[in-house]
Protein backbone atom coordinates (compact mmCIF):
# COMPACT_ATOMS: atom_id res chain seq x y z
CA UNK A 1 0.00 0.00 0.00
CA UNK A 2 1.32 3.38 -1.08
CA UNK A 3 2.48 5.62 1.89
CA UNK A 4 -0.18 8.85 2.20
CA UNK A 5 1.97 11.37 3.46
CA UNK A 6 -0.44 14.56 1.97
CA UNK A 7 -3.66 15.36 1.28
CA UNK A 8 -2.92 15.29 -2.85
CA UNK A 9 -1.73 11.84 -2.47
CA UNK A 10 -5.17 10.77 -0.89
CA UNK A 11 -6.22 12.01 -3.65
CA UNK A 12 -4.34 10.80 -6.35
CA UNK A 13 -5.51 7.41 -4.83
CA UNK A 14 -8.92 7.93 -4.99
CA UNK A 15 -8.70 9.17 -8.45
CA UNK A 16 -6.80 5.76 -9.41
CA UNK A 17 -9.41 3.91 -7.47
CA UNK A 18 -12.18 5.64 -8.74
CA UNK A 19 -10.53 5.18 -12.58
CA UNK A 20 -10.65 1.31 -12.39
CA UNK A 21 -13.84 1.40 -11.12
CA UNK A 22 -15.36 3.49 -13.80
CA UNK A 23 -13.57 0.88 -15.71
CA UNK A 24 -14.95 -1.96 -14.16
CA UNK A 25 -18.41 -0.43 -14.35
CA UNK A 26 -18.34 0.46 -18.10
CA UNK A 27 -19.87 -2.57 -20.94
CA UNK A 28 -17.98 -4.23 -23.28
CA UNK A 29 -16.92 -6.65 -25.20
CA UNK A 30 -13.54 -8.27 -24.17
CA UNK A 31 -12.61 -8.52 -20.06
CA UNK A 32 -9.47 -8.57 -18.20
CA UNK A 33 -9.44 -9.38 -14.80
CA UNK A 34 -6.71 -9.56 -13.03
CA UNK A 35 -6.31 -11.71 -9.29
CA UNK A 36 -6.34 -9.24 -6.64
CA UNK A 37 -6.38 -11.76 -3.29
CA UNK A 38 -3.37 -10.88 -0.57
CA UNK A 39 -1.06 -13.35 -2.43
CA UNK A 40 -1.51 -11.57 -5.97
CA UNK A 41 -0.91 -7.76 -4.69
CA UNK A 42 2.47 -9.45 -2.90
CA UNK A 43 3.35 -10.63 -5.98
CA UNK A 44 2.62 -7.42 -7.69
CA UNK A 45 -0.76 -7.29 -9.09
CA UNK A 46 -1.42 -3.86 -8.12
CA UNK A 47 1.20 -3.04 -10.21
CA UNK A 48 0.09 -5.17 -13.04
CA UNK A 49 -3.16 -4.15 -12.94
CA UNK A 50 -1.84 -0.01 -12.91
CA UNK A 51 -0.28 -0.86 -16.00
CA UNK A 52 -3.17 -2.69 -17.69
CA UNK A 53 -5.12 0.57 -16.86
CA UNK A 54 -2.60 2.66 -18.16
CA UNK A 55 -2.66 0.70 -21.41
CA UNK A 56 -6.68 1.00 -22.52
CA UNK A 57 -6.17 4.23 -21.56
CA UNK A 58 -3.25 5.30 -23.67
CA UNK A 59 -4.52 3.63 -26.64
CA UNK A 60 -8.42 4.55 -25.77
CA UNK A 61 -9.83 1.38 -25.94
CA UNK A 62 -13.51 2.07 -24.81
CA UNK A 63 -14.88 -1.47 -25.21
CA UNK A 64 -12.15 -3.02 -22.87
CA UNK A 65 -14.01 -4.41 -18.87
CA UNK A 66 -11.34 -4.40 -16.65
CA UNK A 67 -12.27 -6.31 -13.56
CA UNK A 68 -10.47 -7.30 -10.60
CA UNK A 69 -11.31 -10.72 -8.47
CA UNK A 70 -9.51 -12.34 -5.40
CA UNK A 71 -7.63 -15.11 -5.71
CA UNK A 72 -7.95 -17.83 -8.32
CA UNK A 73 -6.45 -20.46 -6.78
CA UNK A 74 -3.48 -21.31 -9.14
CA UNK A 75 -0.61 -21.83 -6.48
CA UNK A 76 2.61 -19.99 -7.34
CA UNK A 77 1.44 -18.38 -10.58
CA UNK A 78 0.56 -14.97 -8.91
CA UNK A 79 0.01 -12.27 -10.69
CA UNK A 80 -2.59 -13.90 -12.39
CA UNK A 81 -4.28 -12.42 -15.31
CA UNK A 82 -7.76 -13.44 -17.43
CA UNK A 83 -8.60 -12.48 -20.81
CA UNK A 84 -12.21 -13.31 -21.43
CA UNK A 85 -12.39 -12.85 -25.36
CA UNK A 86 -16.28 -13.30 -26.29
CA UNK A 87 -16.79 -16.35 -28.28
CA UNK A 88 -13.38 -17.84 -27.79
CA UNK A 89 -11.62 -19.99 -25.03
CA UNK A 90 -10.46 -17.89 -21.47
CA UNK A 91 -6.54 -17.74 -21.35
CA UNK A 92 -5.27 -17.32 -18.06
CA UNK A 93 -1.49 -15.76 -17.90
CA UNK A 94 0.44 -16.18 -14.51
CA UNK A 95 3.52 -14.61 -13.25
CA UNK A 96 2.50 -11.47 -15.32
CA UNK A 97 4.85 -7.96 -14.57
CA UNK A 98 3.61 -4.81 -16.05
CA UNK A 99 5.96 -5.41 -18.86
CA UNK A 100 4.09 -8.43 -19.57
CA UNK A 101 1.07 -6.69 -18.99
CA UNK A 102 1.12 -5.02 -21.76
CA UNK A 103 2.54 -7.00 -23.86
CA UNK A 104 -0.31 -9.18 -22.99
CA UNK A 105 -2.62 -6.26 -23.87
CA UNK A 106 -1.13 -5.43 -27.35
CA UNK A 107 -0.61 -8.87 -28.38
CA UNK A 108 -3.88 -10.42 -27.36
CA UNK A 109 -6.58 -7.97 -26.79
CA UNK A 110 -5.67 -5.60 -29.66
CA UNK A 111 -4.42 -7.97 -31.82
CA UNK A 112 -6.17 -11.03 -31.41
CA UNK A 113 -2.64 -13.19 -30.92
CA UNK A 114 -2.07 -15.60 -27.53
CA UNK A 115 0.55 -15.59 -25.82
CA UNK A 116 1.27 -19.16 -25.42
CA UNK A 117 4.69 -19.02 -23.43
CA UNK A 118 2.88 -17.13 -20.78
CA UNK A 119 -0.56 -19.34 -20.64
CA UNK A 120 -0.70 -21.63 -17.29
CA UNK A 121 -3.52 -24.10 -17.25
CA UNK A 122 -6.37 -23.74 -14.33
């Protein structure tokens, strides 16, 4: 958790909170959810999940869910990220950085391409 040591950094974090929620809330057609439980923000899922953010935002990609969900149970594969592609097979990624993120995000969701070396099976 990010130290609050002013009144503009309470909120900057409600502004970030209150952008993946509006993100969360909006309808579309692809999802991304990313594994929030204790084990996936240790791991570095908040970070992950900043950068996915980042990412539909910097390339505008309106139609784009982003959700967030505890833990999904996949021991050792934290952070953990879903792409829910409508009409096609989920893909879970695990051990995903920002980096990977949005490489995940380019590759996949924008371009339609899996990628396999990072898929781990449920």
């Amino acid at each position: 958790m990010p130290t609050i040591n002013s009144i503009q950094d309470l909120k900057r974090l409600r502004e970030e909170a209150q952008k993946i929620k509006d993100m969360r809330d909006q309808t579309g057609k692809t999802q991304v959810v990313v594994g929030m439980g204790t084990v996936g923000i240790a791991a570095g899922a908040r970070e992950t999940l900043k950068a996915i953010l980042a990412f539909i935002e910097e390339q505008q990609l309106p139609d784009i869910i982003l959700r967030q969900t505890g833990n999904f149970g996949i021991s050792g594969q934290d952070p953990v990220v879903k792409v829910i592609v409508p009409n096609q097979e989920e893909v879970i990624y695990g051990k995903i950085n920002p980096d990977l993120a949005r490489k995940i995000m380019q590759n996949h969701v924008v371009d339609g391409n899996v990628l396999v070396e990072y898929v781990i099976e449920e």
